[in-house]
C-alpha atoms as a PDB file:
ATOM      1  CA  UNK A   1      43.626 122.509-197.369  1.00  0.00           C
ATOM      2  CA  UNK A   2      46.135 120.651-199.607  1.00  0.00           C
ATOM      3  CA  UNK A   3      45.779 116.625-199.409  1.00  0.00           C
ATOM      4  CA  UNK A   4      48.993 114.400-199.210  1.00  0.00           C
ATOM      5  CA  UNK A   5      48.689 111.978-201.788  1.00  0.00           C
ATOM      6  CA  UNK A   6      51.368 110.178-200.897  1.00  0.00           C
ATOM      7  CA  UNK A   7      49.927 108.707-197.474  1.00  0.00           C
ATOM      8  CA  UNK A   8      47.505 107.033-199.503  1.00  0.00           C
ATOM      9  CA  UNK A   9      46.728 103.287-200.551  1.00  0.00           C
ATOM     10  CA  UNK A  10      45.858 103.803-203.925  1.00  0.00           C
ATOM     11  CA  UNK A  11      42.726 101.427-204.943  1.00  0.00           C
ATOM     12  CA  UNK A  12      42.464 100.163-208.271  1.00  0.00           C
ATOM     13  CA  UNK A  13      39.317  97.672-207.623  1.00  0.00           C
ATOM     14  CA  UNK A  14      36.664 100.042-206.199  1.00  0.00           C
ATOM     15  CA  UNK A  15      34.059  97.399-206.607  1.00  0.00           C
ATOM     16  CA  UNK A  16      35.683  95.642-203.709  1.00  0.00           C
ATOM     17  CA  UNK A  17      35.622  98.621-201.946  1.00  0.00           C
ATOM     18  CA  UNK A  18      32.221  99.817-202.031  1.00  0.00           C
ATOM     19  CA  UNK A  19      31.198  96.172-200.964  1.00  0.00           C
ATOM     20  CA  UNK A  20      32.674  96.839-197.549  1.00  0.00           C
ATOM     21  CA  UNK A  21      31.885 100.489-197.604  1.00  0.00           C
ATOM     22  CA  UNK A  22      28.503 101.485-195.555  1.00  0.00           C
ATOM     23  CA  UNK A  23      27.768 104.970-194.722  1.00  0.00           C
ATOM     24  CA  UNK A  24      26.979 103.791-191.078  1.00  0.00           C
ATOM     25  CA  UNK A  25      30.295 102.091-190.287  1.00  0.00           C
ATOM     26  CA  UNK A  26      33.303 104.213-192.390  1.00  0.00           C
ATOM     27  CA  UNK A  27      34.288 107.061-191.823  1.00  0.00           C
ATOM     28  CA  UNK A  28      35.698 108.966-194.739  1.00  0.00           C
ATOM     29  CA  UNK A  29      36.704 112.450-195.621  1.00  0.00           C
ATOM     30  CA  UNK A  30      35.608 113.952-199.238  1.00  0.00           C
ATOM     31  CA  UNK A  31      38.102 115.233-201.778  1.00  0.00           C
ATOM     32  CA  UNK A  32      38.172 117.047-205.066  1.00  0.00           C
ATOM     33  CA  UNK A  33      38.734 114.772-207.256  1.00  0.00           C
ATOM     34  CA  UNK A  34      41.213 117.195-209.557  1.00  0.00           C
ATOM     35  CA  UNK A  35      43.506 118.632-206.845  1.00  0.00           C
ATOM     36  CA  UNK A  36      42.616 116.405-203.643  1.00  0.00           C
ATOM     37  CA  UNK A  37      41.780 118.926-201.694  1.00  0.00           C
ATOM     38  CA  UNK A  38      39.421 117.858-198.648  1.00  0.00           C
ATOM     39  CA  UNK A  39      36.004 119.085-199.131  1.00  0.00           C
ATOM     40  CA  UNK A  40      34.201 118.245-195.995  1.00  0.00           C
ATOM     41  CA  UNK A  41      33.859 114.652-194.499  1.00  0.00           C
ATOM     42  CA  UNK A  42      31.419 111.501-193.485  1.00  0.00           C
ATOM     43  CA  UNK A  43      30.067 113.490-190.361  1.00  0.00           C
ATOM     44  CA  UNK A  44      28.287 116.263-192.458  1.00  0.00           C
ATOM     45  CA  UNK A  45      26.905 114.169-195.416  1.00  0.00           C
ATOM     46  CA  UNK A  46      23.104 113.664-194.915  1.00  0.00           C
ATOM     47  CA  UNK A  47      22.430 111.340-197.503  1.00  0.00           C
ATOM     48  CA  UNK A  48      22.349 111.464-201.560  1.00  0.00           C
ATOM     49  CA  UNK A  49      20.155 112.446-204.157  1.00  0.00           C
ATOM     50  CA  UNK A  50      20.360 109.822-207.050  1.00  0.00           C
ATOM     51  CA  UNK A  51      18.407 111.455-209.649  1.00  0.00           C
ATOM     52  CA  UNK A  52      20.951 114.192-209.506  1.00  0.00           C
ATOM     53  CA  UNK A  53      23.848 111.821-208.643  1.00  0.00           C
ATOM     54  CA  UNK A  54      24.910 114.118-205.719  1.00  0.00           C
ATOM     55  CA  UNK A  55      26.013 113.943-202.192  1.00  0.00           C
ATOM     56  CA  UNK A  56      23.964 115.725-199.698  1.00  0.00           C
ATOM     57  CA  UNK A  57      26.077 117.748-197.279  1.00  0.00           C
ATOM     58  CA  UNK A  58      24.784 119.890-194.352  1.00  0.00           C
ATOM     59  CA  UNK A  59      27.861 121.537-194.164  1.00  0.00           C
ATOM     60  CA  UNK A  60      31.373 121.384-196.205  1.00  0.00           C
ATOM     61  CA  UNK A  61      34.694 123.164-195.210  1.00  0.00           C
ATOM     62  CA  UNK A  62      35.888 126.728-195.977  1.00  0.00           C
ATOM     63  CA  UNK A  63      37.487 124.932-199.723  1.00  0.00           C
ATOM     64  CA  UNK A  64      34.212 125.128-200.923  1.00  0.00           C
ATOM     65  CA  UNK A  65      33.149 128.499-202.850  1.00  0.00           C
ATOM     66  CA  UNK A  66      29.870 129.063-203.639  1.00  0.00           C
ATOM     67  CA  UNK A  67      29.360 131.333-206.653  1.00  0.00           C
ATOM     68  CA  UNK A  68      28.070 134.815-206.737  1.00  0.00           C
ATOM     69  CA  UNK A  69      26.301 133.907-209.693  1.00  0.00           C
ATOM     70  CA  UNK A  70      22.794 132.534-209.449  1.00  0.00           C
ATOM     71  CA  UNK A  71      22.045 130.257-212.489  1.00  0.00           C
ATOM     72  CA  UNK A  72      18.475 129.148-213.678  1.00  0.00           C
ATOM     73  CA  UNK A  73      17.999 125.624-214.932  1.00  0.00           C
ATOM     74  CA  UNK A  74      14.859 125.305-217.330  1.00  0.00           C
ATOM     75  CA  UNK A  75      15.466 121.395-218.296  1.00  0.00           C
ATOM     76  CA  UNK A  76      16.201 118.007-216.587  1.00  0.00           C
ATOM     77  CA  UNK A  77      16.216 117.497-213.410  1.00  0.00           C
ATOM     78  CA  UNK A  78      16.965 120.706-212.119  1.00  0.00           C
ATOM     79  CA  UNK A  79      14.083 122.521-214.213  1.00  0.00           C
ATOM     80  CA  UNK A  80      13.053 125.636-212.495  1.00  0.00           C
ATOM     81  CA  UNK A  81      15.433 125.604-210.024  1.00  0.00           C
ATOM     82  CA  UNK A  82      17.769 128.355-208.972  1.00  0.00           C
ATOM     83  CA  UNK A  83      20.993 127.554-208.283  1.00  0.00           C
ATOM     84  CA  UNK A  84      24.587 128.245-207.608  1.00  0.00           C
ATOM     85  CA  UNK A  85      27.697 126.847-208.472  1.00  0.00           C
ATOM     86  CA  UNK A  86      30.217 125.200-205.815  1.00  0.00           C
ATOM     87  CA  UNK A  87      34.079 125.080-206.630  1.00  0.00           C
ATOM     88  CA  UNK A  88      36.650 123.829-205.062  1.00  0.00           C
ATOM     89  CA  UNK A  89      39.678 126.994-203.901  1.00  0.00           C
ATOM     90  CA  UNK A  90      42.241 125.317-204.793  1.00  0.00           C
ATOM     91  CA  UNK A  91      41.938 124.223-208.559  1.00  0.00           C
ATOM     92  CA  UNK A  92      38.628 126.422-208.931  1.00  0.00           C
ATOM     93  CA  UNK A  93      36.924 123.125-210.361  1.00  0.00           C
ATOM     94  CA  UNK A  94      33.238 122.630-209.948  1.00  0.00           C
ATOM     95  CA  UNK A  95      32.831 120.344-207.771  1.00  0.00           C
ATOM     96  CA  UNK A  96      28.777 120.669-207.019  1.00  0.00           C
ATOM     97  CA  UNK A  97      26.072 123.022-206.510  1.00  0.00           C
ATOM     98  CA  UNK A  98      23.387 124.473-203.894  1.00  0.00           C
ATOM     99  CA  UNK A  99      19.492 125.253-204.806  1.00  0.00           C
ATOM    100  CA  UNK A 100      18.236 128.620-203.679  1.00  0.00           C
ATOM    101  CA  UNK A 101      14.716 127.597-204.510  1.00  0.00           C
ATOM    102  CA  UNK A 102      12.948 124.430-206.212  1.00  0.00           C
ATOM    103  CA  UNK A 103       9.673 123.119-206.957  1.00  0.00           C
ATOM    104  CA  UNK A 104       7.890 120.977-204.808  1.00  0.00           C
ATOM    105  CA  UNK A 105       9.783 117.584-205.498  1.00  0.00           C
ATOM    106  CA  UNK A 106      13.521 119.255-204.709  1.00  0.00           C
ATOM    107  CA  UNK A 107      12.291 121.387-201.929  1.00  0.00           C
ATOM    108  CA  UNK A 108      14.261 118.951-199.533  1.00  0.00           C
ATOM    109  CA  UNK A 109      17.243 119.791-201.027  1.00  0.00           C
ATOM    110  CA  UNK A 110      17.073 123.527-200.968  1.00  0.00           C
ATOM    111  CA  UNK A 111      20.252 125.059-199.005  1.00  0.00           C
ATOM    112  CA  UNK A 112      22.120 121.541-198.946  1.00  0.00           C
ATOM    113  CA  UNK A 113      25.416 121.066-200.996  1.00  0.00           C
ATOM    114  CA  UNK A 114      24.947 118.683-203.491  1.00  0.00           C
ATOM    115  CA  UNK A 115      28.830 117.409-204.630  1.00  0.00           C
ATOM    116  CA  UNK A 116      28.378 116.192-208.157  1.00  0.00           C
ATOM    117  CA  UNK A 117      29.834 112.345-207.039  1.00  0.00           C
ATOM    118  CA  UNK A 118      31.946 112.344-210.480  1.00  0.00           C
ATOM    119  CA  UNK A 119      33.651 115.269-209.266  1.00  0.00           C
ATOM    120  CA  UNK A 120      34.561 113.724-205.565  1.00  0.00           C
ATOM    121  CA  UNK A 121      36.704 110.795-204.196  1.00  0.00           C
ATOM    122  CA  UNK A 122      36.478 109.532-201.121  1.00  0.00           C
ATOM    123  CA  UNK A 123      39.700 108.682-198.022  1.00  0.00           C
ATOM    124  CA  UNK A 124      37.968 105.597-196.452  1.00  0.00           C
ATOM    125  CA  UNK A 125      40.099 106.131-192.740  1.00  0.00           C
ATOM    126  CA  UNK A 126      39.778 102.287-191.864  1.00  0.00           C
ATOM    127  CA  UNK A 127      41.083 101.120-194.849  1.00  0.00           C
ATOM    128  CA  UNK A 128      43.725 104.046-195.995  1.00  0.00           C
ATOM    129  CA  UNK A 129      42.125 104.146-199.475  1.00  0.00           C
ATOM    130  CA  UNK A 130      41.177 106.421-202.039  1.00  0.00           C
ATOM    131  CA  UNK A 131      37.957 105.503-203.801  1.00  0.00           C
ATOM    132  CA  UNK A 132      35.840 107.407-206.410  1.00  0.00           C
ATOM    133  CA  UNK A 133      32.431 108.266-204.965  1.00  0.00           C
ATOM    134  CA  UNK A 134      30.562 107.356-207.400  1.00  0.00           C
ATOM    135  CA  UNK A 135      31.384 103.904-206.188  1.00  0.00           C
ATOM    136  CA  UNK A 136      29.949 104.223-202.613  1.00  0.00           C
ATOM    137  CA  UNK A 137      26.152 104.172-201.819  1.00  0.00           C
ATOM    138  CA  UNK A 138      25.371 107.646-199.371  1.00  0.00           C
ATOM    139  CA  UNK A 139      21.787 106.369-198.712  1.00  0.00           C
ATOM    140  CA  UNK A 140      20.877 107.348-194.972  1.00  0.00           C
ATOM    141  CA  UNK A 141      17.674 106.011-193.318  1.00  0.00           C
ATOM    142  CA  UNK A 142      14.834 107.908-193.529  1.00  0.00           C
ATOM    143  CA  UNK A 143      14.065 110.412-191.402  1.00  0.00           C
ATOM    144  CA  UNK A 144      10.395 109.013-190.565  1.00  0.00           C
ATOM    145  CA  UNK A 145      11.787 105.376-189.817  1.00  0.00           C
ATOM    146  CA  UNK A 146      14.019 107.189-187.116  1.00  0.00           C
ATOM    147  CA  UNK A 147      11.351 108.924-185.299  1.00  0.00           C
ATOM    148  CA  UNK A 148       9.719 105.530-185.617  1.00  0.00           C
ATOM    149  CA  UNK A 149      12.269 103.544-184.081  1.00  0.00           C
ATOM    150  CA  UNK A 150      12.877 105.902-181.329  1.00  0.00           C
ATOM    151  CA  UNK A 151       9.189 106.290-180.786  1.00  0.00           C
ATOM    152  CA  UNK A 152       8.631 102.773-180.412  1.00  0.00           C
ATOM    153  CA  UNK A 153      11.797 102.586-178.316  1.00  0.00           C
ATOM    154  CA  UNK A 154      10.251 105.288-175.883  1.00  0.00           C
ATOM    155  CA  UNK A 155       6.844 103.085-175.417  1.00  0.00           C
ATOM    156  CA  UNK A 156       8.646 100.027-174.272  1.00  0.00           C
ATOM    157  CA  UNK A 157      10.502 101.749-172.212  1.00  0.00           C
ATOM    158  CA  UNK A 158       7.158 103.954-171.301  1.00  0.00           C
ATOM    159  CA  UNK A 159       5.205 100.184-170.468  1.00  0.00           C
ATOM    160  CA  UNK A 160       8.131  99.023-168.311  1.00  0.00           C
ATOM    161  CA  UNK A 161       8.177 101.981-166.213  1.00  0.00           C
ATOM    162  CA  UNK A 162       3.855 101.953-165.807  1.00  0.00           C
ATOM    163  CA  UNK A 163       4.501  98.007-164.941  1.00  0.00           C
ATOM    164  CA  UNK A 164       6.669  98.590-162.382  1.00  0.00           C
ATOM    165  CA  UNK A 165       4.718 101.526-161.090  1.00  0.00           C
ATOM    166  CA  UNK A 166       1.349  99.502-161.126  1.00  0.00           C
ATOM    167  CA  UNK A 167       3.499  96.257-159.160  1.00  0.00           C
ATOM    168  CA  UNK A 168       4.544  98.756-156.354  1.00  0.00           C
ATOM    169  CA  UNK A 169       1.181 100.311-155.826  1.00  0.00           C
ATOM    170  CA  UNK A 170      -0.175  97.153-155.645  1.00  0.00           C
ATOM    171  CA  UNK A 171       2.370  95.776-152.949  1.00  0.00           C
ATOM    172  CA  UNK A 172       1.808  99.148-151.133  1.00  0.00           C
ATOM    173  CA  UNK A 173      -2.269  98.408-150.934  1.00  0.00           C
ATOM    174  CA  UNK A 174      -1.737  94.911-150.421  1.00  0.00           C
ATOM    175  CA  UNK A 175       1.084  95.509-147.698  1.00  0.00           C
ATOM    176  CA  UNK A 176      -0.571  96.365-144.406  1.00  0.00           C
ATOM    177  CA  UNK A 177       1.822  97.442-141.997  1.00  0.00           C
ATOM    178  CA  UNK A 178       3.435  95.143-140.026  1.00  0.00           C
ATOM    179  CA  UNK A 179       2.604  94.841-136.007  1.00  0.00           C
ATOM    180  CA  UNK A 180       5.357  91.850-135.954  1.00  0.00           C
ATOM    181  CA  UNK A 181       8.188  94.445-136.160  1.00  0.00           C
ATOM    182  CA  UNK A 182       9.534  96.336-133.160  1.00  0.00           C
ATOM    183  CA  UNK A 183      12.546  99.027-132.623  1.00  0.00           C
ATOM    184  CA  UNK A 184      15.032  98.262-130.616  1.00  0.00           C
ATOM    185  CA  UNK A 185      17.261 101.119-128.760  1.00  0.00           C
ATOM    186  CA  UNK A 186      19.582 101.018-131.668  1.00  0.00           C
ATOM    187  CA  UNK A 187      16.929 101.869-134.008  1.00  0.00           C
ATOM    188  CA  UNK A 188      16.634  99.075-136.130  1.00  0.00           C
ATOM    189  CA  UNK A 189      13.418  97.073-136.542  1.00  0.00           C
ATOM    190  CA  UNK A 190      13.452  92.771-135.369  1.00  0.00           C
ATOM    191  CA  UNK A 191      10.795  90.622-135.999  1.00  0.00           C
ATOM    192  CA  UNK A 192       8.233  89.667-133.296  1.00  0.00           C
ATOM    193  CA  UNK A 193       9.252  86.251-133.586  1.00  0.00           C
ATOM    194  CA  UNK A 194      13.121  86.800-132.687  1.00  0.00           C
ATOM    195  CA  UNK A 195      12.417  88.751-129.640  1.00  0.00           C
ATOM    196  CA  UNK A 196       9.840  85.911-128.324  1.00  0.00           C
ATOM    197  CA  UNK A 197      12.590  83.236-129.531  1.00  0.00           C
ATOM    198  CA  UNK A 198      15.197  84.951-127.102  1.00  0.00           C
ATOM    199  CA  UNK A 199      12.966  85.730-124.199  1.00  0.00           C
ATOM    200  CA  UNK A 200      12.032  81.796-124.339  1.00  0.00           C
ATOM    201  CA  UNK A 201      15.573  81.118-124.676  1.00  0.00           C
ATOM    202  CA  UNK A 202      16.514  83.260-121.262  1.00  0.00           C
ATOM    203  CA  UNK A 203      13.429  81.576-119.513  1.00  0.00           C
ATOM    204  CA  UNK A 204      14.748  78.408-120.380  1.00  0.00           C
ATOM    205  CA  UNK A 205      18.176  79.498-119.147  1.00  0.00           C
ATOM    206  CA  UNK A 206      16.900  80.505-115.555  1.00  0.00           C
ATOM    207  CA  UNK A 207      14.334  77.003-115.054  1.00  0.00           C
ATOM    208  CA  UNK A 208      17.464  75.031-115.716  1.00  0.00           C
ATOM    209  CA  UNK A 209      19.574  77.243-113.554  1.00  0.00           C
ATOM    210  CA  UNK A 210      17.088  77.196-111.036  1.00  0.00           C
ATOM    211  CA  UNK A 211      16.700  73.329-111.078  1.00  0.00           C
ATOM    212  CA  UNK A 212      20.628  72.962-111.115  1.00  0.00           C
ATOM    213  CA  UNK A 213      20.702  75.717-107.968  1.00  0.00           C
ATOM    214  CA  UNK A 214      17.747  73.846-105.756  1.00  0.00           C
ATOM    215  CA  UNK A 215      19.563  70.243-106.713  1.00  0.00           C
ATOM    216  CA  UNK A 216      22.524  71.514-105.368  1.00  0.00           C
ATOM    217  CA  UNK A 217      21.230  73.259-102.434  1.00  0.00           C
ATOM    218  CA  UNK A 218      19.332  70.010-101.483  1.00  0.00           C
ATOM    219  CA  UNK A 219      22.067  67.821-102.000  1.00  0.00           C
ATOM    220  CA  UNK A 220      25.410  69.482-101.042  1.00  0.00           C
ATOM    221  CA  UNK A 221      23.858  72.173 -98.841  1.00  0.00           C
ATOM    222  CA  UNK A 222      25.898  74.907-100.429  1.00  0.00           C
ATOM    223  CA  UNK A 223      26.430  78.303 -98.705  1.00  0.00           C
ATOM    224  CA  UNK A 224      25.032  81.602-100.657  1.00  0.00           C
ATOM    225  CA  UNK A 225      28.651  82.086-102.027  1.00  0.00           C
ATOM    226  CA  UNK A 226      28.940  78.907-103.065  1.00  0.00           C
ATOM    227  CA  UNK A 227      25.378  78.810-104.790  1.00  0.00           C
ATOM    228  CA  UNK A 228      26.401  82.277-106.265  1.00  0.00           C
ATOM    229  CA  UNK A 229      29.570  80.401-108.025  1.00  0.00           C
ATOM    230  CA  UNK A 230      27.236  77.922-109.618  1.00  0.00           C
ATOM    231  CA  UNK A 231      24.713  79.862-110.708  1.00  0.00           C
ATOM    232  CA  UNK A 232      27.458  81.879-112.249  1.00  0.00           C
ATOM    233  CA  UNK A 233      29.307  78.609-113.820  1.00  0.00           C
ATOM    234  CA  UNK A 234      26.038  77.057-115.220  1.00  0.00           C
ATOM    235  CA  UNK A 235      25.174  80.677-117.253  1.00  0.00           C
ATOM    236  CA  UNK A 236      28.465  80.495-118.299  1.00  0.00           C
ATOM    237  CA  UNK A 237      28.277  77.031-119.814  1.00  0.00           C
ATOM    238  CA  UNK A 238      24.660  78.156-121.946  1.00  0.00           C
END
């Protein structure tokens, strides 16, 4: 996959750059540094090895070749590891290299691409700029502070949930049931005390209606259609 050069902002200060570049907030696709051709991008590096000066990639693009060729390093870094080499198709550069097998101290990195940073530039997407690698920090957190975090994340979260378990088996023992409440022909429940409010409030209603009837029967001497009318008229007016 050929890279269009042209699009690009080309950055002469790196150093201002890689001040504003974190691994955690840009996104950025990884080139050849020869040809331009894109190599893989932000979402597959996995962090960097510095004694090798390397990017650590769990997966590049089909522009990477790995060589048939299995090479044995006896000094440096790389002493008694077994290697091969990684080029990029296009230009046929080397651009990196992947361990078959490795002591003890590189056995992380066996069967990860490791892109020589020297060989690689970097397409920062938010900013539209080309910067060498080798001016960007790749350092990812490690994997034992993440399991950590997350761990400690799940107990408070774990101690919230027992909390409010414990409260509601508490208000469940504490809670005895409630004789106050009765159901109604609709089906929903009314408190003792509303049902005793409104029978006192219809027993009121019929002493005063009975006072108002026998006053008026005493007084006027009303007929039984009459009296009907005003014990109508003084319900009414409750």
């Amino acid at each position: 996959m050929e890279f269009d050069g042209s699009i690009l902002t080309k950055c002469t200060g790196d150093e201002k750059v890689a001040e504003k570049a974190e691994p955690k907030l840009q996104q950025m696709t990884l080139h050849c540094q020869q040809c331009n051709t894109v190599l893989g991008d932000s979402h597959g590096v996995c962090g960097e090895i510095k004694c090798m000066d390397s990017i650590m990639c769990l997966k590049v693009n089909n522009d990477v070749v790995i060589s048939d060729a299995k090479e044995l390093r006896h000094k440096g870094e790389m002493a008694n590891c077994i290697y091969s080499s990684l080029k990029c198709r296009s230009c046929g550069s080397a651009v990196g290299k992947v361990i078959h097998s490795a002591p003890p101290h590189l056995a992380m990195v066996r069967s990860i691409f490791l892109l020589n940073k020297a060989n690689i530039s970097c397409y920062i997407l938010n900013s539209s700029s080309m910067v060498a690698a080798s001016s960007l920090s790749f350092d990812k957190k490690d994997l034992r502070d993440i399991i950590n975090e997350v761990k400690q994340q799940f107990e408070e979260k774990l101690d919230q949930m027992t909390r409010v378990k414990n409260g509601l088996a508490d208000r469940s023992v504490n809670t005895k049931p409630d004789k106050r409440l009765t159901r109604n022909k609709h089906a929903h429940f009314l408190p003792l005390e509303c049902i005793v409010s409104t029978q006192s409030k219809i027993r009121r209603v019929f002493t005063i209606v009975r006072r108002k009837a026998i006053i008026k029967i005493v007084g006027d001497h009303l007929s039984f259609n009459q009296l009907t009318d005003q014990l109508a008229n003084c319900c009414s007016s409750l």
